[in-house]
PDB file of N, CA and C in Angstrom:
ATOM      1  N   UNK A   1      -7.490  32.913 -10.060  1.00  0.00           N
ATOM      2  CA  UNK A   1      -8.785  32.633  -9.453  1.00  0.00           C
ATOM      3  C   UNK A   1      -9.683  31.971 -10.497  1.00  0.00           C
ATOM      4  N   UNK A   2     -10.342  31.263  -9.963  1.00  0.00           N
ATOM      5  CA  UNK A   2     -11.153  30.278 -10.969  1.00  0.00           C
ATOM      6  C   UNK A   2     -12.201  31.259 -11.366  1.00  0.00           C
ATOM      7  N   UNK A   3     -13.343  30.801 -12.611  1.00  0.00           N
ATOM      8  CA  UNK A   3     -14.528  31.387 -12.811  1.00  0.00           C
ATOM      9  C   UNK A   3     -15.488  31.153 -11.721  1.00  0.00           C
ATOM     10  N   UNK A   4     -16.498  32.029 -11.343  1.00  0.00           N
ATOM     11  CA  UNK A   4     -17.724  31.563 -10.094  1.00  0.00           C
ATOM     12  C   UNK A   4     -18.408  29.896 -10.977  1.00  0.00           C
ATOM     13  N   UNK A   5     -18.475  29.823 -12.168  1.00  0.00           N
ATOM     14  CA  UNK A   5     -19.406  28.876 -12.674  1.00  0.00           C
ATOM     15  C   UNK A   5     -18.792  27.664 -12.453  1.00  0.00           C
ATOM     16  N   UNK A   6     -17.202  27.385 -11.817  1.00  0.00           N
ATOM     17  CA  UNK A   6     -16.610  26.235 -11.552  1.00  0.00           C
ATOM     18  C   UNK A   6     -16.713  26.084  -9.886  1.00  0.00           C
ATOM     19  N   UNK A   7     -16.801  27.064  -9.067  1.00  0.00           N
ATOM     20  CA  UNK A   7     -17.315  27.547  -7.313  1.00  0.00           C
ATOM     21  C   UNK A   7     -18.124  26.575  -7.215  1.00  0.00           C
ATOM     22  N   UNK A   8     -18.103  25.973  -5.634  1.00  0.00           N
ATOM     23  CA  UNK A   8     -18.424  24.850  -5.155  1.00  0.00           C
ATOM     24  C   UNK A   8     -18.490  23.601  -5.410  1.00  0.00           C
ATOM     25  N   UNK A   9     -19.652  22.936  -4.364  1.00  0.00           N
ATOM     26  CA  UNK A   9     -19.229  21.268  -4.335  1.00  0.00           C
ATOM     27  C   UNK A   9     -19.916  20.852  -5.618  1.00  0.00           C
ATOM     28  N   UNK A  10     -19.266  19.627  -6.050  1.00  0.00           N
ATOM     29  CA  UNK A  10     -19.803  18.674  -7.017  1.00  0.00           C
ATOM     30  C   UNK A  10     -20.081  17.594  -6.622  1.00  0.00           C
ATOM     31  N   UNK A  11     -20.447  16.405  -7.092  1.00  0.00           N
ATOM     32  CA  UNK A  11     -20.809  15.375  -6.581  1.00  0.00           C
ATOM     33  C   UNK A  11     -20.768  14.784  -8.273  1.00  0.00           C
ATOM     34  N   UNK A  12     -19.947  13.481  -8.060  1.00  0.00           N
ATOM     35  CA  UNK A  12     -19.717  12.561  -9.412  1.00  0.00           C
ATOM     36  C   UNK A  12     -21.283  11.441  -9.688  1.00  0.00           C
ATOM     37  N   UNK A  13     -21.439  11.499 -10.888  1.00  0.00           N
ATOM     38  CA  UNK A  13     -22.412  10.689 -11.146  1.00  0.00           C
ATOM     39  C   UNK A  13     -22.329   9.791 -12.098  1.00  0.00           C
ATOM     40  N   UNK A  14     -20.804   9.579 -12.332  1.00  0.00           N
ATOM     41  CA  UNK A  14     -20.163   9.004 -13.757  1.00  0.00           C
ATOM     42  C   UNK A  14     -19.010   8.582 -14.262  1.00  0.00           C
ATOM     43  N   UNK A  15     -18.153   7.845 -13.766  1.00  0.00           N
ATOM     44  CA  UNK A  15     -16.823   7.924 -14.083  1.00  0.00           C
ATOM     45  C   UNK A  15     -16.364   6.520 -15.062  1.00  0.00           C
ATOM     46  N   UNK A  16     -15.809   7.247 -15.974  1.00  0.00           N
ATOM     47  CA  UNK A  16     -14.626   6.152 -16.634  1.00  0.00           C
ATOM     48  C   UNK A  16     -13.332   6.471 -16.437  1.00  0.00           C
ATOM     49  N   UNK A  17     -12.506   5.241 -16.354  1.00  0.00           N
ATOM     50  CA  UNK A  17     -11.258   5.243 -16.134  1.00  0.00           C
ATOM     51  C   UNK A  17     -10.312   4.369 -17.207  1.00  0.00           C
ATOM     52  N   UNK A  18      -9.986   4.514 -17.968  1.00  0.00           N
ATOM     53  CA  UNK A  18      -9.114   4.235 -18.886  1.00  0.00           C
ATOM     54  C   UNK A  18      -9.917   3.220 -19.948  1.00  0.00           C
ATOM     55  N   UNK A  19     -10.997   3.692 -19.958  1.00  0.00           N
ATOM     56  CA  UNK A  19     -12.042   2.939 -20.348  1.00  0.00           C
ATOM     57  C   UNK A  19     -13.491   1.530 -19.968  1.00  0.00           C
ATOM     58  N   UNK A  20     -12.817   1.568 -18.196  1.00  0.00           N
ATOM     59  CA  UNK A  20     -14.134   0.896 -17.953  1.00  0.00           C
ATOM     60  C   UNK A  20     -14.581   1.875 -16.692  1.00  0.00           C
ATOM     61  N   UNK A  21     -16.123   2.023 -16.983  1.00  0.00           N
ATOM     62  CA  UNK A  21     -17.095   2.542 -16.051  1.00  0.00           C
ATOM     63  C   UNK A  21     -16.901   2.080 -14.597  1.00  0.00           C
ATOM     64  N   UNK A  22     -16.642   2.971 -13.592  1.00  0.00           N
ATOM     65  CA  UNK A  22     -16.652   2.337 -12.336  1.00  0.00           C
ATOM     66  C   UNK A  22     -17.635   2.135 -12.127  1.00  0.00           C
ATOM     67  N   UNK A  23     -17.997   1.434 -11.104  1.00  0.00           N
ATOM     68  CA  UNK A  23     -19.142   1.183 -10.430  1.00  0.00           C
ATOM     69  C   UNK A  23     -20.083   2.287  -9.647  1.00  0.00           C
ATOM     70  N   UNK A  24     -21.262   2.574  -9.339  1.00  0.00           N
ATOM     71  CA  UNK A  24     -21.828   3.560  -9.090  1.00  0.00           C
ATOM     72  C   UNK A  24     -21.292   3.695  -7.000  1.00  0.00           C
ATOM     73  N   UNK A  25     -21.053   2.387  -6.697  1.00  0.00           N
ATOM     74  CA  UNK A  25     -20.517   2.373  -5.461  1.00  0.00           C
ATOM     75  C   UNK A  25     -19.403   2.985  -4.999  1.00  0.00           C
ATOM     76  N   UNK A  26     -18.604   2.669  -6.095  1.00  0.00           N
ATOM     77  CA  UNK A  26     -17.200   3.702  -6.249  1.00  0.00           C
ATOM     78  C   UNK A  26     -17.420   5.249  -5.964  1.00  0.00           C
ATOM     79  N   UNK A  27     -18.597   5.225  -6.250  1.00  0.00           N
ATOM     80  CA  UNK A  27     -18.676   6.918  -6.199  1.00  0.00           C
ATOM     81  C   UNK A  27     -19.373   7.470  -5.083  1.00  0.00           C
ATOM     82  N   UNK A  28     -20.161   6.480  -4.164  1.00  0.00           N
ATOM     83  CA  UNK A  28     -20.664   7.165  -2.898  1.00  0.00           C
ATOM     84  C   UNK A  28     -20.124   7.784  -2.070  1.00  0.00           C
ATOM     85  N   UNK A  29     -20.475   8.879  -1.590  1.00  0.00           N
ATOM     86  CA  UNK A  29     -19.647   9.495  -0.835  1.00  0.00           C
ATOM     87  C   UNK A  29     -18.664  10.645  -1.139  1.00  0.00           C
ATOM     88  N   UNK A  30     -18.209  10.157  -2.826  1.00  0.00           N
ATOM     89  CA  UNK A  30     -17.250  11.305  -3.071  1.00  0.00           C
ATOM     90  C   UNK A  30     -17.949  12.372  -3.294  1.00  0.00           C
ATOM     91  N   UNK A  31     -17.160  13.608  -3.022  1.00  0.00           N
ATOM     92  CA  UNK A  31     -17.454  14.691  -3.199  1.00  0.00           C
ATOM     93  C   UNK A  31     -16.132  15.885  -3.230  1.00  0.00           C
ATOM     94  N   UNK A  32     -16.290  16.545  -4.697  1.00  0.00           N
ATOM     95  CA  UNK A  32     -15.727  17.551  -4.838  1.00  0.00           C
ATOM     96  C   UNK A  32     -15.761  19.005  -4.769  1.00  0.00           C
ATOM     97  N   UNK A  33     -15.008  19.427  -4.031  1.00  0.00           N
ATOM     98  CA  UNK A  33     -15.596  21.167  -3.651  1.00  0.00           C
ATOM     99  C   UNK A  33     -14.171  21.771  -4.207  1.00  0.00           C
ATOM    100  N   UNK A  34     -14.587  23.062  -5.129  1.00  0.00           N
ATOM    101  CA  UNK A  34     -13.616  24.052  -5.602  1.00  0.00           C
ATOM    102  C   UNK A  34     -14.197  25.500  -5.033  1.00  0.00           C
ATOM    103  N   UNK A  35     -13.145  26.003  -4.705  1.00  0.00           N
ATOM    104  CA  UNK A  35     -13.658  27.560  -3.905  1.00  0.00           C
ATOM    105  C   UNK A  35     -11.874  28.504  -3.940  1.00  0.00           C
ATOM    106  N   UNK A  36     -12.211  29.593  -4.273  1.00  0.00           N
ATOM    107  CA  UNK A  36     -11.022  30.326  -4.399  1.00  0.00           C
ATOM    108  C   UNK A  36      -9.462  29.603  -4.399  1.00  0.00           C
ATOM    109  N   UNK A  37      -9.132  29.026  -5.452  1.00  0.00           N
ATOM    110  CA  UNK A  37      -8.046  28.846  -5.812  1.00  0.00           C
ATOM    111  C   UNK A  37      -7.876  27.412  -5.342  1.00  0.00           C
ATOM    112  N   UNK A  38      -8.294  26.955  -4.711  1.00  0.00           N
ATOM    113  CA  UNK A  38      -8.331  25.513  -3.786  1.00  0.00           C
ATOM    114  C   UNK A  38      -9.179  23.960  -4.106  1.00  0.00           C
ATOM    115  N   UNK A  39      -9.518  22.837  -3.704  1.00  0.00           N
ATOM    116  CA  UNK A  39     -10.088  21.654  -4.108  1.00  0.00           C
ATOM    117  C   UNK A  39      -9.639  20.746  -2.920  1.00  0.00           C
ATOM    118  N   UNK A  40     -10.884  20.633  -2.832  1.00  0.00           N
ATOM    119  CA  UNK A  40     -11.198  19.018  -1.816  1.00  0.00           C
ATOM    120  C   UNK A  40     -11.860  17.621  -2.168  1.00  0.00           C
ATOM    121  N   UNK A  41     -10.995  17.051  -2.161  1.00  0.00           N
ATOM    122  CA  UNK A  41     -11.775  15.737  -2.914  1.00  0.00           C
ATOM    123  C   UNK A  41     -12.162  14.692  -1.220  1.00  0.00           C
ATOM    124  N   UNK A  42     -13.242  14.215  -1.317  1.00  0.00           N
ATOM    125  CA  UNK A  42     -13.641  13.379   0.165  1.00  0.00           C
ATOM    126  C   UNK A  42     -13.834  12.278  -1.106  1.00  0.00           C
ATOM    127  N   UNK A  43     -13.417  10.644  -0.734  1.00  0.00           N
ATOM    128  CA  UNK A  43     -13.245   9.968  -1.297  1.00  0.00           C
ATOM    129  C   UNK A  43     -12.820   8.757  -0.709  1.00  0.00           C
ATOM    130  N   UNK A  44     -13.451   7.449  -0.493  1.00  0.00           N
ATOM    131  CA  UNK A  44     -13.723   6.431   0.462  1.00  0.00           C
ATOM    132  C   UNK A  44     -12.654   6.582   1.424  1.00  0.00           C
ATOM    133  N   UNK A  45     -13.154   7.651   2.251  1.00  0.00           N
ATOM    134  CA  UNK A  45     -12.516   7.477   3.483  1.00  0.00           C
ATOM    135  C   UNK A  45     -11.134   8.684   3.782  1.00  0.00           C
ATOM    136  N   UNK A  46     -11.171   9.336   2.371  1.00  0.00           N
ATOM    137  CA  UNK A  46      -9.548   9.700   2.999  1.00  0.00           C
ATOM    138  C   UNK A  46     -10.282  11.385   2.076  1.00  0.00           C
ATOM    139  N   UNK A  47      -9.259  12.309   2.085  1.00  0.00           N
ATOM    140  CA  UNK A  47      -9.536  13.558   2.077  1.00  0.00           C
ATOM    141  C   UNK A  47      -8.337  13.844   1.265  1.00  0.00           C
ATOM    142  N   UNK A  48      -8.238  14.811   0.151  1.00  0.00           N
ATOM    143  CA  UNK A  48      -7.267  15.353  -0.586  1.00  0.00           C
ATOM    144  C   UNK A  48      -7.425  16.974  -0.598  1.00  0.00           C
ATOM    145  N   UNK A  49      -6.445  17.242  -0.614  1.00  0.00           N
ATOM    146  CA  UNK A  49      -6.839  19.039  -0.671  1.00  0.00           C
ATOM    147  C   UNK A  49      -5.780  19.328  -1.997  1.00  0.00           C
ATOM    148  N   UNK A  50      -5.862  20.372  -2.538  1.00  0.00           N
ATOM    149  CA  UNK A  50      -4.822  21.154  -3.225  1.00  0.00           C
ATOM    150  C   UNK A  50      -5.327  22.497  -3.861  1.00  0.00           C
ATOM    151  N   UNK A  51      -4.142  22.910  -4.651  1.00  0.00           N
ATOM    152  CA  UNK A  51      -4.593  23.950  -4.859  1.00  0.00           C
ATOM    153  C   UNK A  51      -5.290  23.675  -7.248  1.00  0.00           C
ATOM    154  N   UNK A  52      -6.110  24.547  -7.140  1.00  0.00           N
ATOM    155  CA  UNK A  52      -6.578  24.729  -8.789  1.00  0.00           C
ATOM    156  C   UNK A  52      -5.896  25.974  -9.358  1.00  0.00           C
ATOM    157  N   UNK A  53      -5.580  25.782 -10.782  1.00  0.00           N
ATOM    158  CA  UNK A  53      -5.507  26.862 -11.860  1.00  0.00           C
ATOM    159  C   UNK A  53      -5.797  26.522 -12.873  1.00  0.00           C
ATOM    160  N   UNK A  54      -6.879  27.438 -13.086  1.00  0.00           N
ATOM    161  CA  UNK A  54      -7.501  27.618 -14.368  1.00  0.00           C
ATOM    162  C   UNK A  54      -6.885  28.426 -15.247  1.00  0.00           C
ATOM    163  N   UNK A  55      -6.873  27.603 -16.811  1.00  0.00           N
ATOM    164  CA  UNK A  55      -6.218  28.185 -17.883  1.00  0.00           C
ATOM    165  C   UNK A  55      -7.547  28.299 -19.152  1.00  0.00           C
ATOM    166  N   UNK A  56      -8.311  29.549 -18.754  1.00  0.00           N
ATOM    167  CA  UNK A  56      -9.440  29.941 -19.656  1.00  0.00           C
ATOM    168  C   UNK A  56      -8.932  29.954 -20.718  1.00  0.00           C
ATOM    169  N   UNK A  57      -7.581  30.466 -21.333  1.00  0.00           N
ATOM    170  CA  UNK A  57      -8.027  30.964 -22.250  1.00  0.00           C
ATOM    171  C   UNK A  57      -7.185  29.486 -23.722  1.00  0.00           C
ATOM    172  N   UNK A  58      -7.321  28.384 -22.890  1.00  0.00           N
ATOM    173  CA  UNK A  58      -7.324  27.261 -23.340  1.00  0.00           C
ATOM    174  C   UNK A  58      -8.626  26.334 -23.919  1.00  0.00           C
ATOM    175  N   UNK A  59      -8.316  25.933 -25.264  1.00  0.00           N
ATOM    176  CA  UNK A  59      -9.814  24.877 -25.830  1.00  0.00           C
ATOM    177  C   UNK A  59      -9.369  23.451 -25.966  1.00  0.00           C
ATOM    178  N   UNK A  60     -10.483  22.666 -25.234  1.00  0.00           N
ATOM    179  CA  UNK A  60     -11.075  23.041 -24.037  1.00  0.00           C
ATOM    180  C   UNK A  60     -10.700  23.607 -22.907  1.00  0.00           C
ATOM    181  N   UNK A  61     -11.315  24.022 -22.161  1.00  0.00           N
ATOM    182  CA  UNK A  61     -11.325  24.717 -20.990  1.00  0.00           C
ATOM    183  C   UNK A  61      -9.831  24.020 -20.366  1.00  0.00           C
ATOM    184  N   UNK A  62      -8.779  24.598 -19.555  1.00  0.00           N
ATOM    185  CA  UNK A  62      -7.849  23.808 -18.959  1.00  0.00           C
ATOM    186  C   UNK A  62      -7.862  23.841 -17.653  1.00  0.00           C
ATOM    187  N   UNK A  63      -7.401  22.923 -16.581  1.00  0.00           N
ATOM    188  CA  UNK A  63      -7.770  23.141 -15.409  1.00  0.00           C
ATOM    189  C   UNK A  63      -5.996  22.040 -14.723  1.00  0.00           C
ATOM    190  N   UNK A  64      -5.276  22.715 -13.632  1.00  0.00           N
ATOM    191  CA  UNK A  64      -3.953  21.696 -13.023  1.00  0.00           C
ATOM    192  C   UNK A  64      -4.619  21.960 -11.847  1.00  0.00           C
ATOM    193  N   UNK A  65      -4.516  20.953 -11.017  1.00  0.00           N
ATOM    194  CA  UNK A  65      -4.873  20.787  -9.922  1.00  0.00           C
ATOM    195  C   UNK A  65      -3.647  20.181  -8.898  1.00  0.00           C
ATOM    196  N   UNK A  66      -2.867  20.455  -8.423  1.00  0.00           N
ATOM    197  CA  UNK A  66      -2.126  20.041  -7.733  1.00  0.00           C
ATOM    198  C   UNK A  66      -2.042  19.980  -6.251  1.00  0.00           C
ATOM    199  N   UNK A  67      -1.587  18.654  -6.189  1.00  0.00           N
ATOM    200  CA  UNK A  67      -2.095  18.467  -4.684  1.00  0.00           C
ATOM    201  C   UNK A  67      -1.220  18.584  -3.329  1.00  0.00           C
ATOM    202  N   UNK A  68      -1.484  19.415  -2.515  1.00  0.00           N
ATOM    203  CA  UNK A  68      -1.246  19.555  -1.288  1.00  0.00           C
ATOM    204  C   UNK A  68      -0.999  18.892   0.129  1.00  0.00           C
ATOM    205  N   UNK A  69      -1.954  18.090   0.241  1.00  0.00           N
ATOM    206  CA  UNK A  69      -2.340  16.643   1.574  1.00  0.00           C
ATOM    207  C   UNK A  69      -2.895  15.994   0.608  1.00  0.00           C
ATOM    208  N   UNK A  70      -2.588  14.794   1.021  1.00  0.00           N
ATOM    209  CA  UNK A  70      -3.395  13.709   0.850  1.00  0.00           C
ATOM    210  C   UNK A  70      -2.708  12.623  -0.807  1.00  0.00           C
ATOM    211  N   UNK A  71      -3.431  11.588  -1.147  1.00  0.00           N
ATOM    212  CA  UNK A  71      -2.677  10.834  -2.167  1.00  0.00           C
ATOM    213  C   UNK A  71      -1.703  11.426  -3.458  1.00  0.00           C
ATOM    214  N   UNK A  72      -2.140  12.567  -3.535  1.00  0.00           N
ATOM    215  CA  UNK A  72      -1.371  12.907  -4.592  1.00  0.00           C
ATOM    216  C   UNK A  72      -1.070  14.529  -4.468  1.00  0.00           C
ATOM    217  N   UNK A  73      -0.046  14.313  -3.179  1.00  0.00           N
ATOM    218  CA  UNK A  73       0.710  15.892  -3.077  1.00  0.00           C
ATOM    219  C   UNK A  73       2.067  15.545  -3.280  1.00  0.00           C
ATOM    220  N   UNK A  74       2.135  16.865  -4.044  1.00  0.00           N
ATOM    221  CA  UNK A  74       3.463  16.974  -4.696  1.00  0.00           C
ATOM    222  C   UNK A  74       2.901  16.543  -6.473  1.00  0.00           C
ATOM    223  N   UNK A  75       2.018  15.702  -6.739  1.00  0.00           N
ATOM    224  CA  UNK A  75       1.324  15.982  -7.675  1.00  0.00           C
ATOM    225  C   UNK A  75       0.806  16.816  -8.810  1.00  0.00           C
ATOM    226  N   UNK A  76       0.652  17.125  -9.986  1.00  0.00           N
ATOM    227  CA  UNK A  76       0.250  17.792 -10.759  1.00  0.00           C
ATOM    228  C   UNK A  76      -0.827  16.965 -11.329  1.00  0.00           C
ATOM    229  N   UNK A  77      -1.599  16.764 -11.712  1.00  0.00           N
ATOM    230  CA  UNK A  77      -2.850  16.271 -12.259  1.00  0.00           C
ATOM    231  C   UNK A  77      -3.357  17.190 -13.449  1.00  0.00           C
ATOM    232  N   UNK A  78      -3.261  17.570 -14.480  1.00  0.00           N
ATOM    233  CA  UNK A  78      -3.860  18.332 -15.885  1.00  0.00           C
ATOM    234  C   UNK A  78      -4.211  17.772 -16.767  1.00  0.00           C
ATOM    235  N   UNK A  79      -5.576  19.007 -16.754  1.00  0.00           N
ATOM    236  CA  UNK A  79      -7.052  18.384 -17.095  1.00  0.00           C
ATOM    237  C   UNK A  79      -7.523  19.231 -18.031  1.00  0.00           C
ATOM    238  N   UNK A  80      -8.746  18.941 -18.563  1.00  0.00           N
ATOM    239  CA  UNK A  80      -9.833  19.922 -19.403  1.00  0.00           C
ATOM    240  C   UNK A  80     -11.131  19.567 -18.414  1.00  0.00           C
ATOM    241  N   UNK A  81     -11.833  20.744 -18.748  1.00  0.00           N
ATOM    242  CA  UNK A  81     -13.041  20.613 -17.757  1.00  0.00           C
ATOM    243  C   UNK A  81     -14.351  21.449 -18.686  1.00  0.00           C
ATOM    244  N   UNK A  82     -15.694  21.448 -18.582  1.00  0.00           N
ATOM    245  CA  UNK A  82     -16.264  22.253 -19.350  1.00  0.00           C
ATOM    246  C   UNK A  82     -17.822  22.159 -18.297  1.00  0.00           C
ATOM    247  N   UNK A  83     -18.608  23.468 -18.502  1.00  0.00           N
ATOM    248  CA  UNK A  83     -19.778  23.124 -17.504  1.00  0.00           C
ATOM    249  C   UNK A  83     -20.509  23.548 -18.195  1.00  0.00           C
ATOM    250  N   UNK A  84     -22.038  22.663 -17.808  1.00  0.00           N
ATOM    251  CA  UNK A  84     -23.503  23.383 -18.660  1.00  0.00           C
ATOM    252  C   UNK A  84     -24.410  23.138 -17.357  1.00  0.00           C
ATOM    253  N   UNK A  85     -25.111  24.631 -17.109  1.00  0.00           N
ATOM    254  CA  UNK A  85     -25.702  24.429 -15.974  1.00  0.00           C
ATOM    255  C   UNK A  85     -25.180  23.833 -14.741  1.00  0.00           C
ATOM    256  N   UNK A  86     -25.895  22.933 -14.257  1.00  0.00           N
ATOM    257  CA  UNK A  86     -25.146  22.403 -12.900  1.00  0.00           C
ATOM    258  C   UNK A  86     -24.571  20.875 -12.976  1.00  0.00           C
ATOM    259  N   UNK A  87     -24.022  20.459 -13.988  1.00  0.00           N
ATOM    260  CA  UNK A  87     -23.167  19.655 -14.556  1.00  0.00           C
ATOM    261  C   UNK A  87     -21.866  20.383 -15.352  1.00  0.00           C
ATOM    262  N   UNK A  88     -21.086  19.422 -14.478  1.00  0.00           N
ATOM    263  CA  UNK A  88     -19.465  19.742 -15.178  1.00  0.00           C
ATOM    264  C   UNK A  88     -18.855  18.159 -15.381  1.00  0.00           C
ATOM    265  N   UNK A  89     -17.742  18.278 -16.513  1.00  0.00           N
ATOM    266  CA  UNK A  89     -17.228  17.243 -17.170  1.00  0.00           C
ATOM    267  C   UNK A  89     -15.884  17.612 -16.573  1.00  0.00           C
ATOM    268  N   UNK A  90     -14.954  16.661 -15.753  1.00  0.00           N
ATOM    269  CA  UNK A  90     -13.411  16.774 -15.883  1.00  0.00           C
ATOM    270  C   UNK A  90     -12.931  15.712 -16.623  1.00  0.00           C
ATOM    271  N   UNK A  91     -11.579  15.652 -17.678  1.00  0.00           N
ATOM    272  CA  UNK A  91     -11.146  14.691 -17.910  1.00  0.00           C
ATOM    273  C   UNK A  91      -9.948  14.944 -17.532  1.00  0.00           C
ATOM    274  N   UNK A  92      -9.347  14.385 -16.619  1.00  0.00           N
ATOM    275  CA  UNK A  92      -7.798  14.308 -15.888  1.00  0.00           C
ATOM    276  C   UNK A  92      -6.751  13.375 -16.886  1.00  0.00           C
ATOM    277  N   UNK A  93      -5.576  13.723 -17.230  1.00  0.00           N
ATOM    278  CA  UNK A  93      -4.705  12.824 -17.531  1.00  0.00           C
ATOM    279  C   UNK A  93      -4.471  12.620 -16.572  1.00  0.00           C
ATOM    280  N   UNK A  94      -4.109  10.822 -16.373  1.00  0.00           N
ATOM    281  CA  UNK A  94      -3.591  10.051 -14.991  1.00  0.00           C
ATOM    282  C   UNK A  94      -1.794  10.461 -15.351  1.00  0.00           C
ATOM    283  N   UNK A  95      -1.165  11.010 -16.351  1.00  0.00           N
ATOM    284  CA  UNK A  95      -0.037  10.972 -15.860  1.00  0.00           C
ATOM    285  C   UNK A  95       0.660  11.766 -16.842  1.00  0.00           C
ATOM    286  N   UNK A  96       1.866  12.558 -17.034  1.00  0.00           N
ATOM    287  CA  UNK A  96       1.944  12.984 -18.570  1.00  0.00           C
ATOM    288  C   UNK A  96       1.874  14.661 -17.755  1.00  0.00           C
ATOM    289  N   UNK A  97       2.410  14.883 -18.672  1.00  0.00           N
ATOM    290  CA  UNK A  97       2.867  17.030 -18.754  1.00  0.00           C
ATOM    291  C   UNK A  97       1.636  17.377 -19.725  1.00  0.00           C
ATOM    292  N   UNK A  98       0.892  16.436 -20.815  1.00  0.00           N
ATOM    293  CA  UNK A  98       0.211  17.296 -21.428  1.00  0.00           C
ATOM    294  C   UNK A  98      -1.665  17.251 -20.850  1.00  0.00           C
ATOM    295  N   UNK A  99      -2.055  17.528 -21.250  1.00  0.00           N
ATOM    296  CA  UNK A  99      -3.743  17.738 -20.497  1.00  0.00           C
ATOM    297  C   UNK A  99      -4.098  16.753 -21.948  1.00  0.00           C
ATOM    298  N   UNK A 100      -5.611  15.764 -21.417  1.00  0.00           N
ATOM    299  CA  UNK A 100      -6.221  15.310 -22.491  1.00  0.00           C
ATOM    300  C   UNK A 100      -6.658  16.290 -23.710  1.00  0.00           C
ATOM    301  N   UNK A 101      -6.678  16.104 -24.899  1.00  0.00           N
ATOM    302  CA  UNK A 101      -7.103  16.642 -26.239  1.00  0.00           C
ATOM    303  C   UNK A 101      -8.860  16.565 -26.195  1.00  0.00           C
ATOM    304  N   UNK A 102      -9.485  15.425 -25.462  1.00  0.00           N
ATOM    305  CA  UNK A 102     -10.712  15.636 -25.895  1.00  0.00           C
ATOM    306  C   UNK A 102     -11.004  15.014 -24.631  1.00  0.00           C
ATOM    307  N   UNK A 103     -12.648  15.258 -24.757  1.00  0.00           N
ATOM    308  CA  UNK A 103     -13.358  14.493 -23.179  1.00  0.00           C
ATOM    309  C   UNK A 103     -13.702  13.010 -23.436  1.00  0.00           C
ATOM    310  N   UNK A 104     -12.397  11.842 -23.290  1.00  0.00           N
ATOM    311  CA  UNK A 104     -12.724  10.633 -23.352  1.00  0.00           C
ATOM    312  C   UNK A 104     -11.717   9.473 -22.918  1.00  0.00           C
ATOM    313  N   UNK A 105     -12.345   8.783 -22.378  1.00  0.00           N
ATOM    314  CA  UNK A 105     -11.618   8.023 -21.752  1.00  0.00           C
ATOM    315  C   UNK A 105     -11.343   6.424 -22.085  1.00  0.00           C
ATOM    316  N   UNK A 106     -11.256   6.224 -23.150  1.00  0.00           N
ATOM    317  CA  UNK A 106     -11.081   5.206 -24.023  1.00  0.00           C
ATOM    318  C   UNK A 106      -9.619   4.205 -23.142  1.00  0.00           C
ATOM    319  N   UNK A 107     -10.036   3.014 -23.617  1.00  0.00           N
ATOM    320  CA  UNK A 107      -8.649   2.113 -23.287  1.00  0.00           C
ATOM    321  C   UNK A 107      -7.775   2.274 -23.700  1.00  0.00           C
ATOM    322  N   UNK A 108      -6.340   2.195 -23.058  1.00  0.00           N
ATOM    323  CA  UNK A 108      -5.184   2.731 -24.078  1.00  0.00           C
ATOM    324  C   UNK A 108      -4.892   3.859 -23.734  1.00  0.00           C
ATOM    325  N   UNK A 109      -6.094   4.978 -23.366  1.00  0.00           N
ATOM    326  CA  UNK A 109      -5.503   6.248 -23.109  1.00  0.00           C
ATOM    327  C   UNK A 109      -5.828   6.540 -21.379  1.00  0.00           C
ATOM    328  N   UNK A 110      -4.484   6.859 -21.182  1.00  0.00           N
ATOM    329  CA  UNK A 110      -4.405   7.297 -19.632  1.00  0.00           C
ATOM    330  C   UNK A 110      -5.318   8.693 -19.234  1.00  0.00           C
ATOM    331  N   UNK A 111      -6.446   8.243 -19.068  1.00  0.00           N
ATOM    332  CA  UNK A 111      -7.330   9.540 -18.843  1.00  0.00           C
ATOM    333  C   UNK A 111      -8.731   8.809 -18.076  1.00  0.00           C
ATOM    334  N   UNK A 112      -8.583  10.134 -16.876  1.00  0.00           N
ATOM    335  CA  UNK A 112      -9.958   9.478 -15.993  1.00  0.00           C
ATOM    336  C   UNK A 112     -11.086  10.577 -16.164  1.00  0.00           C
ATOM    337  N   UNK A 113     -12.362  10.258 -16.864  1.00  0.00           N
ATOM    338  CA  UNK A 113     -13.480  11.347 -17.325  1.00  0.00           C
ATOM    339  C   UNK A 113     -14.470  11.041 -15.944  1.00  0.00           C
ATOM    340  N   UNK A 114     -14.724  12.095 -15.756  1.00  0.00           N
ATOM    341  CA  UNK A 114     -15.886  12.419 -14.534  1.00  0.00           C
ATOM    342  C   UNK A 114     -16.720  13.370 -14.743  1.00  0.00           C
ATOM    343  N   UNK A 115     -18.082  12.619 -14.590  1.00  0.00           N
ATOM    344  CA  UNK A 115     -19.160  13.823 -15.134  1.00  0.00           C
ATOM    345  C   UNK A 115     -19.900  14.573 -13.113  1.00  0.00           C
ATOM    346  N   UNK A 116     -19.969  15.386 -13.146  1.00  0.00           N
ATOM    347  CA  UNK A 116     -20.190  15.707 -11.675  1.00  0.00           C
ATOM    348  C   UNK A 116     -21.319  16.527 -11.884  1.00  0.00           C
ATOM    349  N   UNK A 117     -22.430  16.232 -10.680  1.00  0.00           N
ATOM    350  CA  UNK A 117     -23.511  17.516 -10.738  1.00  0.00           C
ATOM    351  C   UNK A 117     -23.298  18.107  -9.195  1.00  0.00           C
ATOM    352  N   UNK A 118     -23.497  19.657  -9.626  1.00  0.00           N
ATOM    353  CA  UNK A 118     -23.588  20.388  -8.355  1.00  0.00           C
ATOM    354  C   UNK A 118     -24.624  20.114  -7.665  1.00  0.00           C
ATOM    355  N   UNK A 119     -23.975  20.341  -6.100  1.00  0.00           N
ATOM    356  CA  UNK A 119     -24.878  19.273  -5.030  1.00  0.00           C
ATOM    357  C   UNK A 119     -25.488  20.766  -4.616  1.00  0.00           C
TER     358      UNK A 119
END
C-alpha cells in the first residue's frame, strides 16, 4: 500500500522527456490519480490504469507502476518519485530493469521527469 502523502489526483505542470520540455498543450487534460495500490493516467484521449508499488525504503523514494489496460499493459515502468506539500516529482525510466539514479531528464538518458501538483 502506498503512503497517504502519494493518495490522489495529480495534475502535471512540467514535463521533460529525454531532455526536451513538452509543450504545456501536451499536458492539458492529463491527469493522474493514485489510490490504494492502483493509478489512472487520463491522457489525450485514452485512459491507462495499473497497478503501483512503492519501495520506501529506497533513496530516492522508488515507485513500479505497471500497467493493466491501456498503452502500456503488461508493462513495468520504474521510477523514483519524491513529494513536498502538494507537489510531487516522478522520474520514470522509459525502458530498462533499473529505476533512474537521480531526478533528471537530460538527452541521452531514457528518462521522462514530471513535476505534478495535487488538484
Amino acid at each position: 500500500m502506498e503512503p497517504d502523502a502519494i493518495r490522489g489526483t495529480w495534475i502535471p505542470v512540467e514535463a521533460i522527456l529525454e531532455g526536451k520540455k513538452l509543450p504545456d498543450e501536451g499536458l492539458e487534460g492529463m491527469v493522474l490519480t493514485i489510490d490504494r495500490g492502483a493509478y489512472s493516467l487520463h491522457a489525450q484521449g485514452s485512459i491507462e490504469k495499473g497497478t503501483v508499488k512503492i519501495d520506501s525504503a529506497a533513496y530516492p523514494l522508488g515507485m513500479d507502476l505497471t500497467g493493466t489496460d491501456g498503452p502500456n499493459r503488461g508493462r513495468t515502468l520504474r521510477a523514483i518519485y519524491e513529494i513536498a506539500g502538494d507537489w510531487m516529482r516522478i522520474c520514470y525510466a522509459i525502458d530498462g530493469p533499473a529505476r533512474p539514479a537521480r531526478f533528471e531528464a537530460s538527452e541521452g538518458e531514457r528518462a521522462f521527469l514530471v513535476t505534478y501538483r495535487r488538484s
